[in-house]
N, C-alpha and C. Protein backbone atom coordinates (compact mmCIF):
# COMPACT_ATOMS: atom_id res chain seq x y z
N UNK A 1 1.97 -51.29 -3.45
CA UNK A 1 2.20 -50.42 -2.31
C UNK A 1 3.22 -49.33 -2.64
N UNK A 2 3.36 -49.06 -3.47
CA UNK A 2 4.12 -47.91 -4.48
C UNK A 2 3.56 -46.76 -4.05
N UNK A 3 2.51 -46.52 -3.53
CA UNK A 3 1.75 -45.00 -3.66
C UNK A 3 2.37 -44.12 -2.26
N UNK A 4 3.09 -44.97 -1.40
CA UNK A 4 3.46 -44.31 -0.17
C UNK A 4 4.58 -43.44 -0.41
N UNK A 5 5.76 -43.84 -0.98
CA UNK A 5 7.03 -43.00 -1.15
C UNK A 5 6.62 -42.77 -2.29
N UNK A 6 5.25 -42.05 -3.23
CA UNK A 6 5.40 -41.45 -4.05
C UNK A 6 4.82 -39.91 -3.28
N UNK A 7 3.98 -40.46 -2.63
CA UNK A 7 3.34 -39.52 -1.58
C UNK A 7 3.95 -38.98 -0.90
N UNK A 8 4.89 -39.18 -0.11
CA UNK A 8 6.34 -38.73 0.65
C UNK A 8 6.99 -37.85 -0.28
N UNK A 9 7.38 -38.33 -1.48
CA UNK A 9 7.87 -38.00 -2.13
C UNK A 9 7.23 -36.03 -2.75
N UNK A 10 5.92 -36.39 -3.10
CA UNK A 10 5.09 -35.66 -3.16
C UNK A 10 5.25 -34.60 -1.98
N UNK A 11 4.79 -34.94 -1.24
CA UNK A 11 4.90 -33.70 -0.04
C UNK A 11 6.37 -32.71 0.38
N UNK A 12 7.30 -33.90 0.61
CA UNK A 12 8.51 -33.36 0.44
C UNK A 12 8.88 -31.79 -0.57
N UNK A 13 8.37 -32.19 -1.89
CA UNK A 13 8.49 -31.18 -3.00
C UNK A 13 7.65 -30.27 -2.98
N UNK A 14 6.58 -30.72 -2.41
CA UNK A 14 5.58 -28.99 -2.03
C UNK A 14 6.23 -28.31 -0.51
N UNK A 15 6.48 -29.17 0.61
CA UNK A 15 7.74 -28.29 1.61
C UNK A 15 8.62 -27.60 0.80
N UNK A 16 9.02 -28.13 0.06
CA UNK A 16 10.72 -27.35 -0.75
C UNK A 16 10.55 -25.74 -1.58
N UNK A 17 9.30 -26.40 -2.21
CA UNK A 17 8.71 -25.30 -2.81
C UNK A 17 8.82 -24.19 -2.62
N UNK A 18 7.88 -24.06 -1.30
CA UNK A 18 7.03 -23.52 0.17
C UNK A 18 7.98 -22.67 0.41
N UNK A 19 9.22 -23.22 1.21
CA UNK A 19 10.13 -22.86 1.31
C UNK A 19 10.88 -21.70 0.95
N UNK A 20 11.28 -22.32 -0.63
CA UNK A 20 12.41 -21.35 -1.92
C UNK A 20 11.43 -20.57 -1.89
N UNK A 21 10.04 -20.49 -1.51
CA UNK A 21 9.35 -18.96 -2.38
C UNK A 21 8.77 -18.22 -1.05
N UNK A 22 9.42 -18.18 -0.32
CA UNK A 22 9.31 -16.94 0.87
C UNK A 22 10.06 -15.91 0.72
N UNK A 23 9.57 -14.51 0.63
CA UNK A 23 10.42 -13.58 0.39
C UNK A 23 9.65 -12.65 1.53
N UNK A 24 10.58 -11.28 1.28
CA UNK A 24 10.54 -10.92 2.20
C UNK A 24 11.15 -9.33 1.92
N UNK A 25 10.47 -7.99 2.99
CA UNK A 25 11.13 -7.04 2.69
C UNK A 25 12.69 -7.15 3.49
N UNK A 26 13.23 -5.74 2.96
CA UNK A 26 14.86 -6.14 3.69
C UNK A 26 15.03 -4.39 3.65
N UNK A 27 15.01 -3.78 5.02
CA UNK A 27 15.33 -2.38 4.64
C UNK A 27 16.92 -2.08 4.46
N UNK A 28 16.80 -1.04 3.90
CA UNK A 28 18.60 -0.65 3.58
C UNK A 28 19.37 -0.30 4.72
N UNK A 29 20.54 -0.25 4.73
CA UNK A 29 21.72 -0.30 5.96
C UNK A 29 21.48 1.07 6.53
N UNK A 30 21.04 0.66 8.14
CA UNK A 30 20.94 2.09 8.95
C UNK A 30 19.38 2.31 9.28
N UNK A 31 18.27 1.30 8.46
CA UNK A 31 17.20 1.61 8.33
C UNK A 31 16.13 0.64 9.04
N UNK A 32 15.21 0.87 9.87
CA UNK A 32 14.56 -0.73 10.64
C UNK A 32 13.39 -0.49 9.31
N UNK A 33 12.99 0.05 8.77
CA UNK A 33 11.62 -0.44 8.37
C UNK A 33 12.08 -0.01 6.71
N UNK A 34 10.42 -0.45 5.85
CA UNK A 34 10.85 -0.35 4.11
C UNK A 34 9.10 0.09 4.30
N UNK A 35 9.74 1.31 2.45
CA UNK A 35 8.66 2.14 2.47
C UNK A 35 7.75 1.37 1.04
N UNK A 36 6.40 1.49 1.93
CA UNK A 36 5.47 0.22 0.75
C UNK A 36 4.58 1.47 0.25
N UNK A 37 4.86 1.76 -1.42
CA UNK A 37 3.64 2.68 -2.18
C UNK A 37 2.82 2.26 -2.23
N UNK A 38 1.24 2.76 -2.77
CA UNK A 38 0.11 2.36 -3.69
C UNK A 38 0.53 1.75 -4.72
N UNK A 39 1.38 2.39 -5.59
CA UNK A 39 1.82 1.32 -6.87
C UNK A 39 3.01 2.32 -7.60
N UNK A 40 3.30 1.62 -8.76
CA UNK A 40 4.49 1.99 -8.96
C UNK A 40 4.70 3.26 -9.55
N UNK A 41 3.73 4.09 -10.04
CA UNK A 41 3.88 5.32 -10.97
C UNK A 41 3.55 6.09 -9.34
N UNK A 42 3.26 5.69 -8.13
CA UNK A 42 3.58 6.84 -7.19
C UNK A 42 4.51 6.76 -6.47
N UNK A 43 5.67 5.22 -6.85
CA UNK A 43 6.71 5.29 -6.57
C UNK A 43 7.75 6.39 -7.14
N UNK A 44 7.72 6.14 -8.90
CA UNK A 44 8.23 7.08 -9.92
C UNK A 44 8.30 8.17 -9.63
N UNK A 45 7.12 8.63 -9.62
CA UNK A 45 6.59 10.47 -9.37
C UNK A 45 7.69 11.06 -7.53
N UNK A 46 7.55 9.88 -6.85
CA UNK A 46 8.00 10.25 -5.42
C UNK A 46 9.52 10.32 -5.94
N UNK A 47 9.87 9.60 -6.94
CA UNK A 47 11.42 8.89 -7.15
C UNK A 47 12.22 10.42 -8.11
N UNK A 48 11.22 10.72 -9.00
CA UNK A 48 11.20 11.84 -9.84
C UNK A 48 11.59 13.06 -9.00
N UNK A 49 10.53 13.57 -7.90
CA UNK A 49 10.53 14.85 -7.70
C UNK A 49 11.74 15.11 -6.81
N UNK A 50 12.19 14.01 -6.01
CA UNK A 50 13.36 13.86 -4.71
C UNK A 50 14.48 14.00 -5.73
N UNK A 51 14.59 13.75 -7.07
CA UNK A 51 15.83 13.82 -8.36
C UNK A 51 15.85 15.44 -8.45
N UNK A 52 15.24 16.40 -8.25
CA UNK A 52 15.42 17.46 -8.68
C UNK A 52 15.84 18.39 -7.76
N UNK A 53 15.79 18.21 -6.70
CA UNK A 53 16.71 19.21 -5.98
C UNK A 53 16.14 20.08 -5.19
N UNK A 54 16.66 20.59 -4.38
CA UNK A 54 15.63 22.20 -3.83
C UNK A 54 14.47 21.93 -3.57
N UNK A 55 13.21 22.60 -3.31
CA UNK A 55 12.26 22.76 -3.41
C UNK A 55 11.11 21.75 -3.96
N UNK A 56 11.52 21.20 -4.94
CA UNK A 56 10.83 20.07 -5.40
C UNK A 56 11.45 18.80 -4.45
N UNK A 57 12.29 18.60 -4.09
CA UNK A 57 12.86 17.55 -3.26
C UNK A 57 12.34 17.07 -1.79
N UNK A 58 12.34 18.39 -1.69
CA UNK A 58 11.62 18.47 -0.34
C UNK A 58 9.79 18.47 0.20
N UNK A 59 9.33 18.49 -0.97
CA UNK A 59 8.00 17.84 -1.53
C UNK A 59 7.56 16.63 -1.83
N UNK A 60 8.71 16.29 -2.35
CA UNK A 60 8.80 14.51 -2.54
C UNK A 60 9.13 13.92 -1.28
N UNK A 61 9.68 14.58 -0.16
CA UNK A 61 10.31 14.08 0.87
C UNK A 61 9.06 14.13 2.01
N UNK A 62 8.31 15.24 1.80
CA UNK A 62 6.64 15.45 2.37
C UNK A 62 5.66 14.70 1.76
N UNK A 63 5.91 14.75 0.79
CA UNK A 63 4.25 13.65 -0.07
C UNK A 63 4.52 12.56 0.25
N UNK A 64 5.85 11.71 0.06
CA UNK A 64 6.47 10.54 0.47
C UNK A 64 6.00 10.36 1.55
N UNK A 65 5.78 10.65 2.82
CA UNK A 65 5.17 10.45 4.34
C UNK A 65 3.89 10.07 4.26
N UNK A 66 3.04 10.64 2.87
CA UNK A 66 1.70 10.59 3.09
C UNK A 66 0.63 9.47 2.39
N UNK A 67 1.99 9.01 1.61
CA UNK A 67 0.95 8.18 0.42
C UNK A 67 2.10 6.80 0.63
N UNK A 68 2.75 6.66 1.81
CA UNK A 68 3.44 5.10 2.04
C UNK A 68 2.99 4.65 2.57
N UNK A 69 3.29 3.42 3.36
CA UNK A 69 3.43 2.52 4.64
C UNK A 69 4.08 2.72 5.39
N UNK A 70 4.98 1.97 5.88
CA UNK A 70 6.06 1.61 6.46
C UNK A 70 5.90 0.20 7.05
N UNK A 71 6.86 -0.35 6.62
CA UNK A 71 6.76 -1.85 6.94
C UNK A 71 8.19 -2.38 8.02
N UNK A 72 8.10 -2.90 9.02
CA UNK A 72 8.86 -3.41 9.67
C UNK A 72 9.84 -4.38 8.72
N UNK A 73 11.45 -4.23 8.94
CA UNK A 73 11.91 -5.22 8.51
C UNK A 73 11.81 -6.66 8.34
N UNK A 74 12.08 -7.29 7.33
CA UNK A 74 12.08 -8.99 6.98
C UNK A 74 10.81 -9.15 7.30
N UNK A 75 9.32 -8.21 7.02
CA UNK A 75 7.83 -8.56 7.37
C UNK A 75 7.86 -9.51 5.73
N UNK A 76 7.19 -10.54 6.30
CA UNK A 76 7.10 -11.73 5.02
C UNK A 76 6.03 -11.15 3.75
N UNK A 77 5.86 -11.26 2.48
CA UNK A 77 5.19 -10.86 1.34
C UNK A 77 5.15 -12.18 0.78
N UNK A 78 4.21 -12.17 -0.41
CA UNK A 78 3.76 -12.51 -1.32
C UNK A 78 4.12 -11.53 -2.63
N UNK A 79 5.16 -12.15 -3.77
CA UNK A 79 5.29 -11.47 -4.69
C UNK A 79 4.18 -11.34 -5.63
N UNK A 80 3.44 -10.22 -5.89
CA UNK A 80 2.27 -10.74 -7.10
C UNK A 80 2.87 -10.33 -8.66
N UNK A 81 3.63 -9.46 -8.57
CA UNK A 81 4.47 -9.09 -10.03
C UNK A 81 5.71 -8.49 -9.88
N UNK A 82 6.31 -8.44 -10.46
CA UNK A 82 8.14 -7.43 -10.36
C UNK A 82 8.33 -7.28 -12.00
N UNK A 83 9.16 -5.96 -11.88
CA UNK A 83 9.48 -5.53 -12.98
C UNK A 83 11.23 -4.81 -12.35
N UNK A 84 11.68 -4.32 -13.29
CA UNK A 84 13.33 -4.01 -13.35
C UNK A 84 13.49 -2.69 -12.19
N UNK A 85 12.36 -2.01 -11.56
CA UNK A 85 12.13 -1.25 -10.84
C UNK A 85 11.96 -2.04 -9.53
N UNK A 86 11.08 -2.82 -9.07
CA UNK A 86 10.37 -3.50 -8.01
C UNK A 86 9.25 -4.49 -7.46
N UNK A 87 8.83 -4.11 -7.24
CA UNK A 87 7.98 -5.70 -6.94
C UNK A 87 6.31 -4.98 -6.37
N UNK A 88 5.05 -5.27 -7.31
CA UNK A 88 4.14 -5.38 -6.52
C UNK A 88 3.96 -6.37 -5.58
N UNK A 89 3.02 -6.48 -4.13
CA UNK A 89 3.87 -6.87 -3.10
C UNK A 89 2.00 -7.49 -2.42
N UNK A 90 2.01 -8.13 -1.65
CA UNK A 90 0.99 -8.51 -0.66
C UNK A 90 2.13 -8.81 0.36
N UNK A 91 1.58 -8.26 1.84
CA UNK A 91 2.13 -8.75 3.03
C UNK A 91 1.31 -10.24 3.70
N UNK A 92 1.96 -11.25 4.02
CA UNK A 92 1.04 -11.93 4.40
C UNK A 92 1.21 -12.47 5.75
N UNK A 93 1.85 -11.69 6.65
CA UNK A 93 1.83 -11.67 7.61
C UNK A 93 2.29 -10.75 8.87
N UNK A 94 1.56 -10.14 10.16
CA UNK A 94 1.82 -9.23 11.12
C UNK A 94 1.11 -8.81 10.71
N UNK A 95 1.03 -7.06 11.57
CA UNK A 95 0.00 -6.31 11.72
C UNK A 95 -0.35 -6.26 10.66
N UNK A 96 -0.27 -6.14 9.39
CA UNK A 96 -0.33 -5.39 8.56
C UNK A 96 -0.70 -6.47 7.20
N UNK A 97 -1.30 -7.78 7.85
CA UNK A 97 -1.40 -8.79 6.81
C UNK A 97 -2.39 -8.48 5.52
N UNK A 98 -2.16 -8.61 4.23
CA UNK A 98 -3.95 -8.64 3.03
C UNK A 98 -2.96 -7.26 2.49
N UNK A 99 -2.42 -5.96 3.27
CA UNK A 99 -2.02 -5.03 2.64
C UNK A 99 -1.03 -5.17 1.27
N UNK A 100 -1.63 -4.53 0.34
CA UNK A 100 -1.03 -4.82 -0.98
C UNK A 100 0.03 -3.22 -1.41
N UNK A 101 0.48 -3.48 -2.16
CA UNK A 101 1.22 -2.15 -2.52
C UNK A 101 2.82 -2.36 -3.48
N UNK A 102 3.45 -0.99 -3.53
CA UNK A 102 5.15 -1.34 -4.51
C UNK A 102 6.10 -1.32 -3.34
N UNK A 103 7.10 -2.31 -4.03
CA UNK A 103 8.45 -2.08 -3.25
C UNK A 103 9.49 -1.79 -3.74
N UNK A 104 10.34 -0.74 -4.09
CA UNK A 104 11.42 -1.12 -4.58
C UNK A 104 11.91 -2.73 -4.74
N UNK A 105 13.08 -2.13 -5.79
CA UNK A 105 13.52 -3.78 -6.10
C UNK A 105 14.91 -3.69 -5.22
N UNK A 106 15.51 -3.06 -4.69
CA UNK A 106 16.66 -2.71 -3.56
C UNK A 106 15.73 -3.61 -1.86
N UNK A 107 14.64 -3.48 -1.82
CA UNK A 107 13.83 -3.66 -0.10
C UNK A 107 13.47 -4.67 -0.45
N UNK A 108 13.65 -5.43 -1.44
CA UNK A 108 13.08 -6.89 -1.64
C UNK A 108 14.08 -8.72 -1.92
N UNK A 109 13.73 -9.10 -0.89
CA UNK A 109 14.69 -10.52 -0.89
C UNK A 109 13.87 -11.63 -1.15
């Protein structure tokens, strides 16, 4: 009769799991929502043109509106990859559940 508190045991460690691997966006201070790209080279390019100043900045600050999301704060994800930049991302829950896309690595907990 061993198989019961191995089973307990068992379940317990997939709750814990479950748990430790909920993440989540987190917008920056001052901000309710986080901005979700297509992927990460139209993060770059958005990240690039807002670096230059003037005229180009303010292009990045217009294209940026058109090719994001916007995601409500602490909306729950699914990490599918991260790199030293950010995190490709699935939402998996609220309006906006199945939607895939980049997050910075700053909007991600």
């Amino acid at each position: 009769m061993k198989s019961k508190p191995l089973w307990i045991g068992a379940v317990l460690t997939v709750a814990a799991i479950a748990m430790g691997c909920s993440h989540r966006v987190v917008a920056t201070p001052g901000e309710h929502t986080v901005k979700l790209y297509r992927d990460e080279a139209t993060f770059e390019k958005i990240k690039d043109l807002k670096r230059q100043g003037g005229p180009m900045a303010m292009l990045g600050q217009v294209g940026e509106g058109f090719v994001t999301k916007e995601l409500d704060n602490h909306t729950p994800i699914r990490i599918i990859s991260q790199d030293s930049e950010g995190a490709q991302v699935e939402v998996t829950d609220g309006p906006d559940k199945g939607v895939q896309g980049f997050v910075p690595k700053a909007n991600v907990s």
